[in-house]
PDB file of N, CA and C in Angstrom:
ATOM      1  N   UNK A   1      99.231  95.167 -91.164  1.00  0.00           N
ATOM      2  CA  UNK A   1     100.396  95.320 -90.325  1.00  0.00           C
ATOM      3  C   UNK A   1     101.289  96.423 -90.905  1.00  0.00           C
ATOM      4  N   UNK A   2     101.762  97.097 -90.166  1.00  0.00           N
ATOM      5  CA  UNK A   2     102.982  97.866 -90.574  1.00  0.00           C
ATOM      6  C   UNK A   2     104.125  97.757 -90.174  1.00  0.00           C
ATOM      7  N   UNK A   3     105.050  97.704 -91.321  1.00  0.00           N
ATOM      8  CA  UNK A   3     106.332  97.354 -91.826  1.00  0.00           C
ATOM      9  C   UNK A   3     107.191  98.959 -92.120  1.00  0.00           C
ATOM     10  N   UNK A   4     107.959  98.478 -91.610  1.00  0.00           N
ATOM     11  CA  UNK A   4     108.954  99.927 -92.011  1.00  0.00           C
ATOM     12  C   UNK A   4     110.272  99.148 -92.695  1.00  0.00           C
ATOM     13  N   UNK A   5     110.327  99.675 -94.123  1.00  0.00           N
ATOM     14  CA  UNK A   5     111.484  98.910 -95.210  1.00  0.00           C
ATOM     15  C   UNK A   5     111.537  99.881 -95.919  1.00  0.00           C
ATOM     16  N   UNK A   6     112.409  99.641 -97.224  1.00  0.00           N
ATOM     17  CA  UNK A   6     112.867 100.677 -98.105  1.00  0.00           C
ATOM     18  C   UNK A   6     111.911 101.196 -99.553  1.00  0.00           C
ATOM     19  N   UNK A   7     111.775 102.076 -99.635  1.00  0.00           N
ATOM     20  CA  UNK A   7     110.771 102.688-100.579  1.00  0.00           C
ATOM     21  C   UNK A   7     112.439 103.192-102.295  1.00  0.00           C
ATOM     22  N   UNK A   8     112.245 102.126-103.320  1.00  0.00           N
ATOM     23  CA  UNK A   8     113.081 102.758-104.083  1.00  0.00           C
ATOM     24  C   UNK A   8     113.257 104.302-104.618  1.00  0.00           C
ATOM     25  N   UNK A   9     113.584 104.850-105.257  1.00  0.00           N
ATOM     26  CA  UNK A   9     113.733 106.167-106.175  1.00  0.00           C
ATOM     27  C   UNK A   9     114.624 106.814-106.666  1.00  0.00           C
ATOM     28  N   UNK A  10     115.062 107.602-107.267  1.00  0.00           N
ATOM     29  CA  UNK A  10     116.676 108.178-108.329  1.00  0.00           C
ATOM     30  C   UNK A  10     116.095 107.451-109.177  1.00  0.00           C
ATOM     31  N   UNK A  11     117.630 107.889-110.019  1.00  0.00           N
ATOM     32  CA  UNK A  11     117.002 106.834-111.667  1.00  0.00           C
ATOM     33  C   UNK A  11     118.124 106.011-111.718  1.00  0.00           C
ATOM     34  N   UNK A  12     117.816 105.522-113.402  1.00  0.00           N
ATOM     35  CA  UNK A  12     118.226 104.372-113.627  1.00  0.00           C
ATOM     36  C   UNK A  12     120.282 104.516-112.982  1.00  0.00           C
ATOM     37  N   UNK A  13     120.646 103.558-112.622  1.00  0.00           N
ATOM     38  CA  UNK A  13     122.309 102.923-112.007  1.00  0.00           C
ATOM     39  C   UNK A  13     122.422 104.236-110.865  1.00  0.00           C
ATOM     40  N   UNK A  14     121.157 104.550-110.071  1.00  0.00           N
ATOM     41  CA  UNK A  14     121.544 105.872-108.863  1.00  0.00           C
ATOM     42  C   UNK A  14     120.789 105.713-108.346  1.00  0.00           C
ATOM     43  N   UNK A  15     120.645 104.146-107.277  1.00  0.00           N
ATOM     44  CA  UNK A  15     119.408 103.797-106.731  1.00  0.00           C
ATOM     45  C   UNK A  15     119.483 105.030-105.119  1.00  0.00           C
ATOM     46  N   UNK A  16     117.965 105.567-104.734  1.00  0.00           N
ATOM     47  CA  UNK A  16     118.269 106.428-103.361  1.00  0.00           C
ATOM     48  C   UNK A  16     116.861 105.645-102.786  1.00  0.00           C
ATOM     49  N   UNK A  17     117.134 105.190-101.385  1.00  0.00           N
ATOM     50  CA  UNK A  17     116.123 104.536-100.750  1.00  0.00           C
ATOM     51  C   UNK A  17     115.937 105.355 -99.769  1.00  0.00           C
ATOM     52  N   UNK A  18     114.111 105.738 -99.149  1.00  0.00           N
ATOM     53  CA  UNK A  18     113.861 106.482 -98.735  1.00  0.00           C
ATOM     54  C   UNK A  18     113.583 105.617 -97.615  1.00  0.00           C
ATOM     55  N   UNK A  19     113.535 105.430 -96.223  1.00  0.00           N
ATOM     56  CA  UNK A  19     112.943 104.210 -95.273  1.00  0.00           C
ATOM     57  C   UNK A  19     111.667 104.688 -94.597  1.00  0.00           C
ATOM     58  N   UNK A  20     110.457 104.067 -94.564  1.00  0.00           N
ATOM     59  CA  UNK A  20     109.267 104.491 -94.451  1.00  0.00           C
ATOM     60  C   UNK A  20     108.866 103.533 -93.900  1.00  0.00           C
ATOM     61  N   UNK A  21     107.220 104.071 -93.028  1.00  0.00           N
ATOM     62  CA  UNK A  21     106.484 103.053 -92.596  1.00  0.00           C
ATOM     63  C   UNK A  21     105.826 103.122 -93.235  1.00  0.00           C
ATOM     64  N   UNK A  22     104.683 101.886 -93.657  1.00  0.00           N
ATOM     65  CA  UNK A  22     103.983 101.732 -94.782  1.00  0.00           C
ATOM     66  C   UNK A  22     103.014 100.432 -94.114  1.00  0.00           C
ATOM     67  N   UNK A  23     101.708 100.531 -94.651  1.00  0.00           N
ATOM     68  CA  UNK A  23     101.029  99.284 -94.406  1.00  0.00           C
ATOM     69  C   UNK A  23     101.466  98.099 -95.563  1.00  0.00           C
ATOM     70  N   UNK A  24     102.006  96.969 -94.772  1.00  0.00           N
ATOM     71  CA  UNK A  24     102.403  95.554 -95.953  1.00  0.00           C
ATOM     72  C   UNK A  24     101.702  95.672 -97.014  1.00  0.00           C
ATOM     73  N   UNK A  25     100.483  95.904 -96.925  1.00  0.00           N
ATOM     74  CA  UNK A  25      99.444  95.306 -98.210  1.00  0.00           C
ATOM     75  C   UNK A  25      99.595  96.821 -99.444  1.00  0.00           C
ATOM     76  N   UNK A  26     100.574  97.530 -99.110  1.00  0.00           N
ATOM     77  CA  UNK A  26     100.662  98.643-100.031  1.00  0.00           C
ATOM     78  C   UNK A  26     101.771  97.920-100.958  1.00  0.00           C
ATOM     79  N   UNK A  27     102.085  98.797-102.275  1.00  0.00           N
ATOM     80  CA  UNK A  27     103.168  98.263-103.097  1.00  0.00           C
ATOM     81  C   UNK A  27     104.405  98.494-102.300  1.00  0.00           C
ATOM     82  N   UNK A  28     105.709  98.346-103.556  1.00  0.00           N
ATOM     83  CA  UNK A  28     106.565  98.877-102.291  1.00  0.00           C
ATOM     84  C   UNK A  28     107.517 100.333-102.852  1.00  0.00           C
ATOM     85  N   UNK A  29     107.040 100.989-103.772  1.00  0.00           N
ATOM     86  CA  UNK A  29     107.118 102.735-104.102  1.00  0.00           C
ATOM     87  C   UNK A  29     105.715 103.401-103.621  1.00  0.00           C
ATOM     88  N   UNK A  30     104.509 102.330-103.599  1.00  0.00           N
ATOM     89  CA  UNK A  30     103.393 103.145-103.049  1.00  0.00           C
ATOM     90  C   UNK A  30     102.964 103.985-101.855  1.00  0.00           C
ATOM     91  N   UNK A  31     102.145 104.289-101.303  1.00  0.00           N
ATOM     92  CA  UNK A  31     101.397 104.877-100.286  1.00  0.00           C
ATOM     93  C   UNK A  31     101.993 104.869 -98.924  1.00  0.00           C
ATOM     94  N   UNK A  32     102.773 105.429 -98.442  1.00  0.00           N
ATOM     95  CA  UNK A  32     103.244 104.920 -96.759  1.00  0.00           C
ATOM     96  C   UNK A  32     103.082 106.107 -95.949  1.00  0.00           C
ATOM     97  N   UNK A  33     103.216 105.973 -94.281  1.00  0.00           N
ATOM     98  CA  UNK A  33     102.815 106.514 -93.507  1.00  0.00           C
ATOM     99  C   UNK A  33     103.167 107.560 -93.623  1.00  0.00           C
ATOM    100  N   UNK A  34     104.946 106.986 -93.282  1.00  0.00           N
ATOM    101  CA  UNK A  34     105.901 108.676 -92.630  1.00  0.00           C
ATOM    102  C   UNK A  34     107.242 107.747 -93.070  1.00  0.00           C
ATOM    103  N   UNK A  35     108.065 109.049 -93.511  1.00  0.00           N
ATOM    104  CA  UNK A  35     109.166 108.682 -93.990  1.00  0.00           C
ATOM    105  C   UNK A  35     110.197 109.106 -92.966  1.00  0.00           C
ATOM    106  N   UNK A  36     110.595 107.834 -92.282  1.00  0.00           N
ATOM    107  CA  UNK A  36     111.505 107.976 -91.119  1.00  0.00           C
ATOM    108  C   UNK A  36     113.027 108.187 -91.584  1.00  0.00           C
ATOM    109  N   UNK A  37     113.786 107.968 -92.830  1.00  0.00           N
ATOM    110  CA  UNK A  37     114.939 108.226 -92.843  1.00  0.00           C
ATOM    111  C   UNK A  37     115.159 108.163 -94.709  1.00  0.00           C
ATOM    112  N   UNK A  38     116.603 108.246 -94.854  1.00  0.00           N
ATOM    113  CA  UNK A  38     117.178 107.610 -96.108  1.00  0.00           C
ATOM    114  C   UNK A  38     118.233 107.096 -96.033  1.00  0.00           C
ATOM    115  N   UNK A  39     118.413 106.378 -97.048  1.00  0.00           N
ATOM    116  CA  UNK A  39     119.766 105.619 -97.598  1.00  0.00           C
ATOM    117  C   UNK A  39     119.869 105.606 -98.531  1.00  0.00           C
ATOM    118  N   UNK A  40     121.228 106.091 -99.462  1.00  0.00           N
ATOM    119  CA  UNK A  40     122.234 106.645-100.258  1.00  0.00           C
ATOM    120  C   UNK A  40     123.380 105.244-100.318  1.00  0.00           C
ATOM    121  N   UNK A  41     122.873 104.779-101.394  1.00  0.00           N
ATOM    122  CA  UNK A  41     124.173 103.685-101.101  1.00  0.00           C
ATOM    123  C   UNK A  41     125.340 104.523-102.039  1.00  0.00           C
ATOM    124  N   UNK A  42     124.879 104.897-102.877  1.00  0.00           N
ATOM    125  CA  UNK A  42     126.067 105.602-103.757  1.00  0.00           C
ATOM    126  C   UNK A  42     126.467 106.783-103.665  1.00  0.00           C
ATOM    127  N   UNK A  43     126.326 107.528-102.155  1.00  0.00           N
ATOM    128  CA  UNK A  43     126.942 108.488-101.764  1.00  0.00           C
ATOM    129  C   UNK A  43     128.552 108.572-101.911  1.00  0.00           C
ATOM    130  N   UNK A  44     128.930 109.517-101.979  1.00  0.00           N
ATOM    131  CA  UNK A  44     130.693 110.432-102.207  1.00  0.00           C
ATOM    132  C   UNK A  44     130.697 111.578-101.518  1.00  0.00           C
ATOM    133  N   UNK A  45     132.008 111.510-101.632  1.00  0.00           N
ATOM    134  CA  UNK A  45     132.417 113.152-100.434  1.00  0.00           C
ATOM    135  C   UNK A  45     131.903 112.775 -99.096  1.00  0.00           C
ATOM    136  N   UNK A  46     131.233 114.372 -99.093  1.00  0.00           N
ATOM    137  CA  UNK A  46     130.761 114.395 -97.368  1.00  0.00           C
ATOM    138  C   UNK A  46     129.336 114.208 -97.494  1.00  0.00           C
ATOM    139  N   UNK A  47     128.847 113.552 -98.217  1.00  0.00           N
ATOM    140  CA  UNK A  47     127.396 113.026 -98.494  1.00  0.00           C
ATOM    141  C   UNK A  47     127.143 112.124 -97.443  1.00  0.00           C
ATOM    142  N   UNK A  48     126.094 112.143 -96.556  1.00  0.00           N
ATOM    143  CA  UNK A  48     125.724 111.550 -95.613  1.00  0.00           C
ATOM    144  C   UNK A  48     124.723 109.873 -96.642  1.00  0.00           C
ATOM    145  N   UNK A  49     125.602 108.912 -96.191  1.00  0.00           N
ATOM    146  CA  UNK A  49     125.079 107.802 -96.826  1.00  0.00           C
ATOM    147  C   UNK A  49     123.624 107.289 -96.191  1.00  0.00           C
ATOM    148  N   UNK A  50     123.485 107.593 -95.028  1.00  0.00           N
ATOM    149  CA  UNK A  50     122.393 106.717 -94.031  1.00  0.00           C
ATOM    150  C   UNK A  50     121.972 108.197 -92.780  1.00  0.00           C
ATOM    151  N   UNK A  51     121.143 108.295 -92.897  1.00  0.00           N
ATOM    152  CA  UNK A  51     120.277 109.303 -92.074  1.00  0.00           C
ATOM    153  C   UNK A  51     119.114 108.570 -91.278  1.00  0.00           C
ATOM    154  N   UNK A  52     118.754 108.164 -90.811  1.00  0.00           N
ATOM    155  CA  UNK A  52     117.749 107.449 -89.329  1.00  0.00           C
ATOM    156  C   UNK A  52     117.236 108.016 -88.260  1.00  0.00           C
ATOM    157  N   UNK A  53     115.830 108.830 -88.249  1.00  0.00           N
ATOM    158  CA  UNK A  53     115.648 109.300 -87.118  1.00  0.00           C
ATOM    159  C   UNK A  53     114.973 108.076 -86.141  1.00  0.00           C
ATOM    160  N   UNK A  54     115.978 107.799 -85.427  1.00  0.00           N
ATOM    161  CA  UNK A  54     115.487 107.086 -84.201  1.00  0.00           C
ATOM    162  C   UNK A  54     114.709 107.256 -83.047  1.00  0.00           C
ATOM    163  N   UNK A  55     114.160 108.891 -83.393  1.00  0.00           N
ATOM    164  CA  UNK A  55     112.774 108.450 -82.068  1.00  0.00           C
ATOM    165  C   UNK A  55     111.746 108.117 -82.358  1.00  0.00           C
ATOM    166  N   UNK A  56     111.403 108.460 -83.913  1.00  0.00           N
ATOM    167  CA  UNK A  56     110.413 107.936 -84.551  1.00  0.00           C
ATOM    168  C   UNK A  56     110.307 106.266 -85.262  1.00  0.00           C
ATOM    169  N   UNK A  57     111.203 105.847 -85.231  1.00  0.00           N
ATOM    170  CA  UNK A  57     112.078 104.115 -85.268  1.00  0.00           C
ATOM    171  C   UNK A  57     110.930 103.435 -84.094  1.00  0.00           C
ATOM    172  N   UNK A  58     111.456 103.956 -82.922  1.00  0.00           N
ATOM    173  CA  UNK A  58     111.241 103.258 -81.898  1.00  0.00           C
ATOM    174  C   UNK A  58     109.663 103.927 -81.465  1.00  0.00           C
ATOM    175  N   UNK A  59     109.053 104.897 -81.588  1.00  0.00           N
ATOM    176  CA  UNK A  59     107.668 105.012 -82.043  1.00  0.00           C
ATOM    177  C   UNK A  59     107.274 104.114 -82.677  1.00  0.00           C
ATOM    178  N   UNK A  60     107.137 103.823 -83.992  1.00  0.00           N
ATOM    179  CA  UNK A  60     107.048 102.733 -84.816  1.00  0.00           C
ATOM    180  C   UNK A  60     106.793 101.072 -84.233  1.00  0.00           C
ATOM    181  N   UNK A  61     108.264 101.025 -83.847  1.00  0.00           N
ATOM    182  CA  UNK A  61     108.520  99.625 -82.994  1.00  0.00           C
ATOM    183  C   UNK A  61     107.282 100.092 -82.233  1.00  0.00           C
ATOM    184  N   UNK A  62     107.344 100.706 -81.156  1.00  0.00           N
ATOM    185  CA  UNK A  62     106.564 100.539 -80.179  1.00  0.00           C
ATOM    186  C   UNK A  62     105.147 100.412 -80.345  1.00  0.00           C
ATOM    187  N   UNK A  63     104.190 100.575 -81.558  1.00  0.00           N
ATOM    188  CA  UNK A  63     103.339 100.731 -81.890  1.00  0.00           C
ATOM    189  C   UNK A  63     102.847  99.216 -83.073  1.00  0.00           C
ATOM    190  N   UNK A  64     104.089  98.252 -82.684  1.00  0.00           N
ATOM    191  CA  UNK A  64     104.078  97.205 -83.418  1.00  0.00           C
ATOM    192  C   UNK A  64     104.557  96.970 -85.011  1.00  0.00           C
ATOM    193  N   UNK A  65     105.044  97.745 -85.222  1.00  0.00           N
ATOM    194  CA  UNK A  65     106.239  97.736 -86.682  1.00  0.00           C
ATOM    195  C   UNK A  65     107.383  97.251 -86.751  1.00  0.00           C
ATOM    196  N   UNK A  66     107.003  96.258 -87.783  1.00  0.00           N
ATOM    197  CA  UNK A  66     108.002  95.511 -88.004  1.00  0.00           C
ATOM    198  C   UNK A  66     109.301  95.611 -89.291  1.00  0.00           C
ATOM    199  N   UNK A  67     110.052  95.525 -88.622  1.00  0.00           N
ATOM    200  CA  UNK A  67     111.603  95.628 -89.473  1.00  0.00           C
ATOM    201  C   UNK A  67     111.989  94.655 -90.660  1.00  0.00           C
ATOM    202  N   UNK A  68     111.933  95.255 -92.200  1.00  0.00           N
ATOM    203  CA  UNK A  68     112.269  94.485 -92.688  1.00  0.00           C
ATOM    204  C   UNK A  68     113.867  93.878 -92.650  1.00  0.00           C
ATOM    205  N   UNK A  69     114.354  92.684 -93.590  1.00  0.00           N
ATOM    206  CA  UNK A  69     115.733  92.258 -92.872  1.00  0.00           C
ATOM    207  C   UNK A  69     116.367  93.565 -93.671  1.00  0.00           C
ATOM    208  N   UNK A  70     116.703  93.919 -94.787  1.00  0.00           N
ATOM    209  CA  UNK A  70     117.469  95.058 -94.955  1.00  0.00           C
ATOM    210  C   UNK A  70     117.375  96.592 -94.105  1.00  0.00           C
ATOM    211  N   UNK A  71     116.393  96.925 -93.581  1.00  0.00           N
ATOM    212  CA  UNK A  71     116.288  98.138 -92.396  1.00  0.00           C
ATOM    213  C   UNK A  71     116.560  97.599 -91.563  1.00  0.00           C
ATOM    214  N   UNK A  72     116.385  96.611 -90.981  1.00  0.00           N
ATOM    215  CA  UNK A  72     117.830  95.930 -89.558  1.00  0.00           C
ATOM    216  C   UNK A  72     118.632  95.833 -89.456  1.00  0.00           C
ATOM    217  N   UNK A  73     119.402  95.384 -90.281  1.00  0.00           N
ATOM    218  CA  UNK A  73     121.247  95.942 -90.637  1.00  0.00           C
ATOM    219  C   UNK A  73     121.476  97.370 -90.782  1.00  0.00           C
ATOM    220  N   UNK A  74     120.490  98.114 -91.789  1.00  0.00           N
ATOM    221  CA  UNK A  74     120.346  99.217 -91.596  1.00  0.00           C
ATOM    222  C   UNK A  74     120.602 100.291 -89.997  1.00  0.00           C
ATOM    223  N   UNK A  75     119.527  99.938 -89.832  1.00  0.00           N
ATOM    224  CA  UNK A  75     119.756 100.307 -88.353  1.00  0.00           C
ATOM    225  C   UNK A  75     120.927 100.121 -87.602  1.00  0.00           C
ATOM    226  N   UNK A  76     120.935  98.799 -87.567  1.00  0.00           N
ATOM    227  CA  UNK A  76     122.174  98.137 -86.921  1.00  0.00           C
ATOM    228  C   UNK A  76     123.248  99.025 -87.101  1.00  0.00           C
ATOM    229  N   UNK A  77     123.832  99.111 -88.173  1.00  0.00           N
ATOM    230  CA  UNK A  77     124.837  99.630 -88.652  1.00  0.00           C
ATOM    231  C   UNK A  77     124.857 101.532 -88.585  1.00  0.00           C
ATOM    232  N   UNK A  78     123.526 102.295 -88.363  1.00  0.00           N
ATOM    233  CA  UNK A  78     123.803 103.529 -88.397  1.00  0.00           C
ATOM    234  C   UNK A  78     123.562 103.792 -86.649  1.00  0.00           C
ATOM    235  N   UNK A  79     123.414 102.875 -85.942  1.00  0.00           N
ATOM    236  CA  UNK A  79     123.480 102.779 -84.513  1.00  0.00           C
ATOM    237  C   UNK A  79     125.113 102.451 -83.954  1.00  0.00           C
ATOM    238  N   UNK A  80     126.021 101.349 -84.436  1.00  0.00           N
ATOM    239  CA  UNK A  80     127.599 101.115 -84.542  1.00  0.00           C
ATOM    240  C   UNK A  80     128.095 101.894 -84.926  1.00  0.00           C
ATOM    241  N   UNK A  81     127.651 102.982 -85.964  1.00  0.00           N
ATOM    242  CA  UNK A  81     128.304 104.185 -86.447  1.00  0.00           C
ATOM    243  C   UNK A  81     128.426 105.408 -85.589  1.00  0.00           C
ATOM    244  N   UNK A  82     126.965 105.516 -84.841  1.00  0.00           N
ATOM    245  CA  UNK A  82     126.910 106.572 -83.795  1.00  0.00           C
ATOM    246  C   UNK A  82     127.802 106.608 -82.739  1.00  0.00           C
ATOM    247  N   UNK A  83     127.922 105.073 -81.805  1.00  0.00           N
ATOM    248  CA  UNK A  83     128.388 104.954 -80.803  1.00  0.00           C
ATOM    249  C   UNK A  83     129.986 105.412 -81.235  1.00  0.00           C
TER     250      UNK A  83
END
């Protein structure tokens, strides 16, 4: 099945999450499809914290990919931001 959730990376106390689709049975820094967005929790300034391309989201969805619970708020929240 494929899952689209957060792939860690930065270093140590500068976590940067990359959001990817990935088959479940991969690790979860390992092997994934396509890297649909990022998230920056420890962004400053005019640093864009959350980037989401949503046509490829809903590609995904549509192709049966499933949302982990942290990329659903995710979403959620860079969709409330747009409007």
């Amino acid at each position: 099945m494929v899952v689209i959730r957060l792939a860690r990376s930065g270093s140590k106390k500068r976590p940067f999450y990359n959001i990817v689709a990935a088959d479940s049975r991969n690790r979860r820094d390992g092997r994934f499809i396509e890297r649909i967005g990022y998230y920056n929790p420890v962004a400053s300034g005019n640093a864009q914290g959350l980037v989401v391309n949503t046509e490829r989201l809903s590609h995904w969805q549509g192709h049966g990919a499933q949302l982990s619970d942290t990329v659903a708020r995710l979403v959620k929240q860079a969709a409330k931001a747009a409007a």
